[in-house]
Every structure is written in structure tokens, then in C-alpha cells.
Protein backbone atom coordinates (compact mmCIF):
# COMPACT_ATOMS: atom_id res chain seq x y z
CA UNK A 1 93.65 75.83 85.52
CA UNK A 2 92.34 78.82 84.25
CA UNK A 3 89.97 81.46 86.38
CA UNK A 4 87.66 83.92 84.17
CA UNK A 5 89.68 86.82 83.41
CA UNK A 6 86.85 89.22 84.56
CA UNK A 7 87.21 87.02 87.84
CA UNK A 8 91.12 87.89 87.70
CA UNK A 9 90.58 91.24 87.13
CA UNK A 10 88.46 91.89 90.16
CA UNK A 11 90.82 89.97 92.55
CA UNK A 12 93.30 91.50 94.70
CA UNK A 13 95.50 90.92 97.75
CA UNK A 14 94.17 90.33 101.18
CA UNK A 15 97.62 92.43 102.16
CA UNK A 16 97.82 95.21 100.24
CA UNK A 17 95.38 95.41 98.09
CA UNK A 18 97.40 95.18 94.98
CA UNK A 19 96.64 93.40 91.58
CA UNK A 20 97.77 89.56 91.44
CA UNK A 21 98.73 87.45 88.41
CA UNK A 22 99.23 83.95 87.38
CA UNK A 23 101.80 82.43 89.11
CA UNK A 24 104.53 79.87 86.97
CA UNK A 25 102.69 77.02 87.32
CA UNK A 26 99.19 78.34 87.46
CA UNK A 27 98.24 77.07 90.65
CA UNK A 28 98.63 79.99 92.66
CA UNK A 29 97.87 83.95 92.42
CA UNK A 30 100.84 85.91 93.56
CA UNK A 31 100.81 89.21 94.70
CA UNK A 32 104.19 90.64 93.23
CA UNK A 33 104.68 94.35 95.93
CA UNK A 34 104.12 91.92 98.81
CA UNK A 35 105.75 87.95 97.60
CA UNK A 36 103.12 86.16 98.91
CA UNK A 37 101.45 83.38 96.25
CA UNK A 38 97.81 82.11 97.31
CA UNK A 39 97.04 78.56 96.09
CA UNK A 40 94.19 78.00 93.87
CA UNK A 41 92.04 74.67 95.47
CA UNK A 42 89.54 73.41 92.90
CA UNK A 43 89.44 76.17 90.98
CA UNK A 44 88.63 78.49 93.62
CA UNK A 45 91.60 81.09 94.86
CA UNK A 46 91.64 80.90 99.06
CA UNK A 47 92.59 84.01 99.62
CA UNK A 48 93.12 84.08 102.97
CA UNK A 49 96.89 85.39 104.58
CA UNK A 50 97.45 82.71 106.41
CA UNK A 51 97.07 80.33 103.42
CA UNK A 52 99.42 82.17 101.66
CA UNK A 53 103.75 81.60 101.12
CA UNK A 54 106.46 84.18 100.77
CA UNK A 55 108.21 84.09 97.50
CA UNK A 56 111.97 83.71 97.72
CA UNK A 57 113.11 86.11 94.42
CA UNK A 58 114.45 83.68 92.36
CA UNK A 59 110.39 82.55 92.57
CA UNK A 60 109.36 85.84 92.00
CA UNK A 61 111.50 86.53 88.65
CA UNK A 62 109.47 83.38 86.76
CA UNK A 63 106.38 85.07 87.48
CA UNK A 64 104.67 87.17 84.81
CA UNK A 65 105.05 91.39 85.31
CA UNK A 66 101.87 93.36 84.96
């Protein structure tokens, strides 16, 4: 699963606003200042807070840095 990167680059959290990257396993955009990861349905990100899971930080550590 792979969004546009121009798509990725215009994306950001619901919460805070911050950037969000690829998340392990690609299913999910996490938002690494606030742990949340939002899952990626169909190729479309539902970016919605209430969709969204807190990241223990073992989770967080496999995720990619910006």
C-alpha cells in the first residue's frame, strides 16, 4: 500500500497538526509527537481521532523518524 507522496506530504494529524509517516507495516499513518497510528482502509487514510490507536513505545521505535 502505497499513498502518492505529494498526498503524504500534505497530510497531517487531526491532533496536533504534526507531519505523519509510514507506519511498520504500511497500513497505518502514525503521528510520532502524539502515538496515535490512523489505519489506511482501501487506500484511503481515515483520519478521524476516534479511529485512531495509541502506540505503546516499543511500537513507536519500529516506525520510521522524519
Amino acid at each position: 500500500m502505497n499513498l502518492p507522496a505529494n498526498l503524504l506530504a500534505i497530510l497531517a494529524c487531526p491532533s496536533c497538526k504534526g507531519k505523519l509517516v509510514w507506519g511498520p507495516e504500511r497500513k497505518t499513518l502514525v503521528c510520532r509527537g502524539e502515538r496515535l497510528a490512523y489505519p489506511v482502509v482501501n487506500g484511503i487514510p481515515a483520519m478521524v481521532a476516534s479511529e485512531a490507536r495509541e502506540l505503546s513505545p516499543e511500537e513507536l521505535e519500529g516506525v520510521d523518524k522524519l
